[in-house]
Protein backbone atom coordinates (compact mmCIF):
# COMPACT_ATOMS: atom_id res chain seq x y z
CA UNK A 1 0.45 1.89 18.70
CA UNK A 2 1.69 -0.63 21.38
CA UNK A 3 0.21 -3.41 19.38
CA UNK A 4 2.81 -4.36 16.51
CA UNK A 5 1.24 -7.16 13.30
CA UNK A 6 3.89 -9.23 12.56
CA UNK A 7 1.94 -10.77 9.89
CA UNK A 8 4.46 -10.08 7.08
CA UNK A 9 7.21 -11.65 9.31
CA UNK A 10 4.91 -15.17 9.44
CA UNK A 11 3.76 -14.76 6.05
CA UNK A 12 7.45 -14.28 4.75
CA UNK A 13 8.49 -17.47 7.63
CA UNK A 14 5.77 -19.76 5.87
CA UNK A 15 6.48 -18.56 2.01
CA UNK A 16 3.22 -17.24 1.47
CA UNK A 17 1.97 -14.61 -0.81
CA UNK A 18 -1.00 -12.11 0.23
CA UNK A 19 -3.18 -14.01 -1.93
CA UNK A 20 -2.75 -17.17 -1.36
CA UNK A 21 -3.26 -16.38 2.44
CA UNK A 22 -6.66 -14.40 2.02
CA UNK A 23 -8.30 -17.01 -0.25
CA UNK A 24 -6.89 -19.91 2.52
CA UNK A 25 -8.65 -17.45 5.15
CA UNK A 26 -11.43 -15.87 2.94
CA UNK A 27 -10.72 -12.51 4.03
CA UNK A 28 -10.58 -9.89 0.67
CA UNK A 29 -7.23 -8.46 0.11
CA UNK A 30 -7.67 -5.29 1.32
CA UNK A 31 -9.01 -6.03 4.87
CA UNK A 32 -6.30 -8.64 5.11
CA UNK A 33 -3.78 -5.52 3.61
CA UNK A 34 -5.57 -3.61 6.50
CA UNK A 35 -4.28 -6.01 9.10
CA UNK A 36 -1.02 -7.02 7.88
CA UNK A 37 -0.32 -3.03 7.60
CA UNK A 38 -1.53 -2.95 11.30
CA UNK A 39 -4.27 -0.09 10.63
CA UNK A 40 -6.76 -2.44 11.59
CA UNK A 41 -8.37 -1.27 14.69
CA UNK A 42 -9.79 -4.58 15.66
CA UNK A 43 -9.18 -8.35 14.55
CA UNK A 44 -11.76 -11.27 15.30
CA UNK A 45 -11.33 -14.03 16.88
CA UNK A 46 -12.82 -16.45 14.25
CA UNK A 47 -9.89 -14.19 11.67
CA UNK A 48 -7.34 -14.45 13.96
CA UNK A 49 -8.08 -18.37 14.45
CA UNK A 50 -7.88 -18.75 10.75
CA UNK A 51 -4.87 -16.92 10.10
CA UNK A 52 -3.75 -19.08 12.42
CA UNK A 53 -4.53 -22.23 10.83
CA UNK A 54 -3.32 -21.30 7.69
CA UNK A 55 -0.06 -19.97 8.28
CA UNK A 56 0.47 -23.26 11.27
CA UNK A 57 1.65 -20.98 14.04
CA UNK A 58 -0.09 -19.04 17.39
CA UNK A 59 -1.72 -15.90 17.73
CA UNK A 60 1.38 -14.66 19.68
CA UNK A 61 3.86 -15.01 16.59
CA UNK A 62 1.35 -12.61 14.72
CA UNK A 63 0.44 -10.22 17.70
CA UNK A 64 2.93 -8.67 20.09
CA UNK A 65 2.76 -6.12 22.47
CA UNK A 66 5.34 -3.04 22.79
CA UNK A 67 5.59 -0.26 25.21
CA UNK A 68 5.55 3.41 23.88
């Protein structure tokens, strides 16, 4: 997939556990797993904004863009 999560990279940046993210974001565990795994298929833009927020940085340090 041309789309690569780096949400373990920010997560690991900002010291922050899996938990302690989804309950900052409200998102359960395993849709939050889902995304950081990137087998999500789809991410909103409210999520995305919160993610955001919580972990201080922009939606390009999380999303990035690859070719195959």
């Amino acid at each position: 997939m041309p789309i690569i999560v780096n949400l373990d990279v920010m997560m690991a940046k900002r010291k922050m556990s899996l938990n302690e993210l989804s309950e900052k974001v409200d998102i359960t565990l395993s849709n939050l797993s889902i995304l950081k795994t990137g087998k999500a298929k789809a991410v909103r833009f409210s999520t995305l904004e919160a993610i955001c927020r919580a972990l201080d940085c922009q939606p390009g340090d999380i999303l990035e863009f690859r070719e195959e």
